[in-house]
Structures are given as C-alpha cells and as structure tokens.
C-alpha atoms as a PDB file:
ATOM      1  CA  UNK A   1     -18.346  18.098  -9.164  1.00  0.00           C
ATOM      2  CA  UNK A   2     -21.181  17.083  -6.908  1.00  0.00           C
ATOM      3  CA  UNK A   3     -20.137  13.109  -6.950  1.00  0.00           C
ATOM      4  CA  UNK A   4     -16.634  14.551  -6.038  1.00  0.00           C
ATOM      5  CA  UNK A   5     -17.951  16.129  -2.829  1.00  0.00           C
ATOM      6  CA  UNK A   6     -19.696  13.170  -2.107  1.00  0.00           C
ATOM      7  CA  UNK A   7     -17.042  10.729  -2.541  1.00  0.00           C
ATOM      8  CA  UNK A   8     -14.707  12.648  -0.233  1.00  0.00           C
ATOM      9  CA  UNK A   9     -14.803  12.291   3.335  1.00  0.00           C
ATOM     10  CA  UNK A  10     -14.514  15.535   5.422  1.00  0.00           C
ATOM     11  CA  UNK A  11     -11.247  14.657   6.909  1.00  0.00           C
ATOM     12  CA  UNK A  12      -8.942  11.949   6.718  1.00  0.00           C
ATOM     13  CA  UNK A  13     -10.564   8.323   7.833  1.00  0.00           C
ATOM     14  CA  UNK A  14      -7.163   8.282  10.456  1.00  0.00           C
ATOM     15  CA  UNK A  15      -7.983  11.805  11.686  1.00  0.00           C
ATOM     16  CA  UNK A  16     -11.535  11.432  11.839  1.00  0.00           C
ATOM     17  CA  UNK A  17     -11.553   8.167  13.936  1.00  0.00           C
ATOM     18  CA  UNK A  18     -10.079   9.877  16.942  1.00  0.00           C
ATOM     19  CA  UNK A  19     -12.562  12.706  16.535  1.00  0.00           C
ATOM     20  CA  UNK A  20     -15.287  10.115  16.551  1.00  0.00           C
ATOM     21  CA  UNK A  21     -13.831   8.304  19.278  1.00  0.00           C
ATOM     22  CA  UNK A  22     -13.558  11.202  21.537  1.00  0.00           C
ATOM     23  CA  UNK A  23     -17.432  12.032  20.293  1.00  0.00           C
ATOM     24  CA  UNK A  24     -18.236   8.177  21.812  1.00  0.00           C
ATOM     25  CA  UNK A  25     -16.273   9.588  24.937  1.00  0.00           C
ATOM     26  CA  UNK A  26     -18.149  12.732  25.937  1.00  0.00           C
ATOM     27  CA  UNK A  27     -21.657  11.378  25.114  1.00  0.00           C
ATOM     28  CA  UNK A  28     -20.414   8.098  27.443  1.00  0.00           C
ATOM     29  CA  UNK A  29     -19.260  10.729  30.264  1.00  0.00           C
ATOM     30  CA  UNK A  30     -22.084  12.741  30.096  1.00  0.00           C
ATOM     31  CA  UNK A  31     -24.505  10.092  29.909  1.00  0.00           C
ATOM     32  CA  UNK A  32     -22.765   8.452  33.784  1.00  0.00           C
ATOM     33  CA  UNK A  33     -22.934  11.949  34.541  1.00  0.00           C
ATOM     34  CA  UNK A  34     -26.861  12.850  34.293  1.00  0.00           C
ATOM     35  CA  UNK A  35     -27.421   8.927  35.751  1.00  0.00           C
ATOM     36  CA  UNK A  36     -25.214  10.032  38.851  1.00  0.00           C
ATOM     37  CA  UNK A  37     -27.539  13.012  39.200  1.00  0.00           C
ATOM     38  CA  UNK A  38     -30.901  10.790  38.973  1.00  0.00           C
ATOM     39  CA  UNK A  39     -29.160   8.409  41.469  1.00  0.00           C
ATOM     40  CA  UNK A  40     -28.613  11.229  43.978  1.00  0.00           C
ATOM     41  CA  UNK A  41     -32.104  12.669  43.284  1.00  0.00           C
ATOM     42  CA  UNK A  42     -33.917   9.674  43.677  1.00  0.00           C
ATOM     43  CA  UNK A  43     -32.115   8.906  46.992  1.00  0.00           C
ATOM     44  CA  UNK A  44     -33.151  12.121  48.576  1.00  0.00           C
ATOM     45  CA  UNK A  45     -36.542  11.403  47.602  1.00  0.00           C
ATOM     46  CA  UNK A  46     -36.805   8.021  48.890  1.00  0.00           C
ATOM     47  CA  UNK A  47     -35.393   9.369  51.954  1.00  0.00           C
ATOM     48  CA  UNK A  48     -38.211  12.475  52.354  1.00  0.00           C
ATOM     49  CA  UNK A  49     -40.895   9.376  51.581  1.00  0.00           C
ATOM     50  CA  UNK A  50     -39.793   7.298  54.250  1.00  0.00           C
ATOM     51  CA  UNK A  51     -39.786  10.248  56.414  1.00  0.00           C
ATOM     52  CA  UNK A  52     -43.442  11.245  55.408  1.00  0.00           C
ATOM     53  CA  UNK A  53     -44.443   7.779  55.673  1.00  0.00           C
ATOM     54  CA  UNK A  54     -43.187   7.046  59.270  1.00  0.00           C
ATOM     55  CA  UNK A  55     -45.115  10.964  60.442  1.00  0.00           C
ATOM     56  CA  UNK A  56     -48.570   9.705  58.691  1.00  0.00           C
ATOM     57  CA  UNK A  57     -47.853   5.671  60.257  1.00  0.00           C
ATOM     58  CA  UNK A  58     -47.723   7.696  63.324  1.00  0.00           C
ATOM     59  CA  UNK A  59     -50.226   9.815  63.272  1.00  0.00           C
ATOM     60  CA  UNK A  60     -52.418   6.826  61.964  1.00  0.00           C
ATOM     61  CA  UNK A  61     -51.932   5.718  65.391  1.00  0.00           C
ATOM     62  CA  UNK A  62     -52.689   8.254  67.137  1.00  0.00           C
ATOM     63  CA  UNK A  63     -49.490   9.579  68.053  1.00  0.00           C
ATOM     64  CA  UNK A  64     -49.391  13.611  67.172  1.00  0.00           C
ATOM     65  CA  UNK A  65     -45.894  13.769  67.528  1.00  0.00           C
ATOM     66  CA  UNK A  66     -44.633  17.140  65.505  1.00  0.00           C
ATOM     67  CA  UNK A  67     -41.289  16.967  63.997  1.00  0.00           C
ATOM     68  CA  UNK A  68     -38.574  18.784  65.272  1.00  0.00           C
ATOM     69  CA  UNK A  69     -38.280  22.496  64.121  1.00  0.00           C
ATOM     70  CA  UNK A  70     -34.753  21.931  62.330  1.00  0.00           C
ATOM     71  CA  UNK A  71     -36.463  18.678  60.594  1.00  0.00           C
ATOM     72  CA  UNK A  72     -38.814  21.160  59.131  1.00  0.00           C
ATOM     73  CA  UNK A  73     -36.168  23.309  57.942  1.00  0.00           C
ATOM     74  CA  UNK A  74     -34.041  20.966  56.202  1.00  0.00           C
ATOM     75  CA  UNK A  75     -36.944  19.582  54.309  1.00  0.00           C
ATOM     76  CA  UNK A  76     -38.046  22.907  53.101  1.00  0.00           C
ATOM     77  CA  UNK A  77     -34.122  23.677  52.494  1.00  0.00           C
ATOM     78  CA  UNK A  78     -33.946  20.364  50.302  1.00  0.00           C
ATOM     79  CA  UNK A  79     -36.495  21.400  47.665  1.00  0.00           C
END
C-alpha cells in the first residue's frame, strides 16, 4: 500500500505542470517586487547621504549654513 502512495503523483503530471508553472510565476513576481523596493530604498538613501555629505563638506569649511526648516522636515518625514 505504501509503494502505491509513493508511486502516485498527487495530481496528474498535465495538471500539475501548470500549478508548478504558476508557482515559478509568483516567486519570479515577488522576487522583482521586493528588488523594486530595495531599488527605491537605496535611492532615498543615497540621496539623504549626499545631502549629509554636502552640510558636513560645508561646514568643514567653515560655512555654518543651517538647512532650510522644510529640509528638516522632509528628512525627519522620510524615516
């Protein structure tokens, strides 16, 4: 009985191929998905780092330009 079981596929090799297939789809979908999100993410971050390193390159030289009062309120918005 047990060999019977495991001689038997769960469904149908024609059904279960377009099961599998659509399997291969999500995982392929979500995958693009989270790397969209790490794209976006890493973007905005790159963007704050230029912005931190252009205050400090100023302030290196002496300049003690403060940023804006909305500039502060995005960034704190952002995170």
């Amino acid at each position: 009985m047990l060999a019977l079981l495991a001689a038997a596929p769960a469904l149908p090799l024609d059904e279960a191929g377009k099961y599998v297939a659509g399997a291969y789809i999500v995982f392929l979908v979500l995958i693009v998905v989270y790397v969209a999100i790490m794209a976006s993410k890493l973007q905005r971050m790159e963007k704050e780092l230029r912005e931190l390193a252009g205050f400090a390159e100023s302030r290196a030289n002496g300049e003690m330009a403060e940023p804006a009062e909305s500039d502060r309120e995005q960034v704190s918005a952002d995170v």
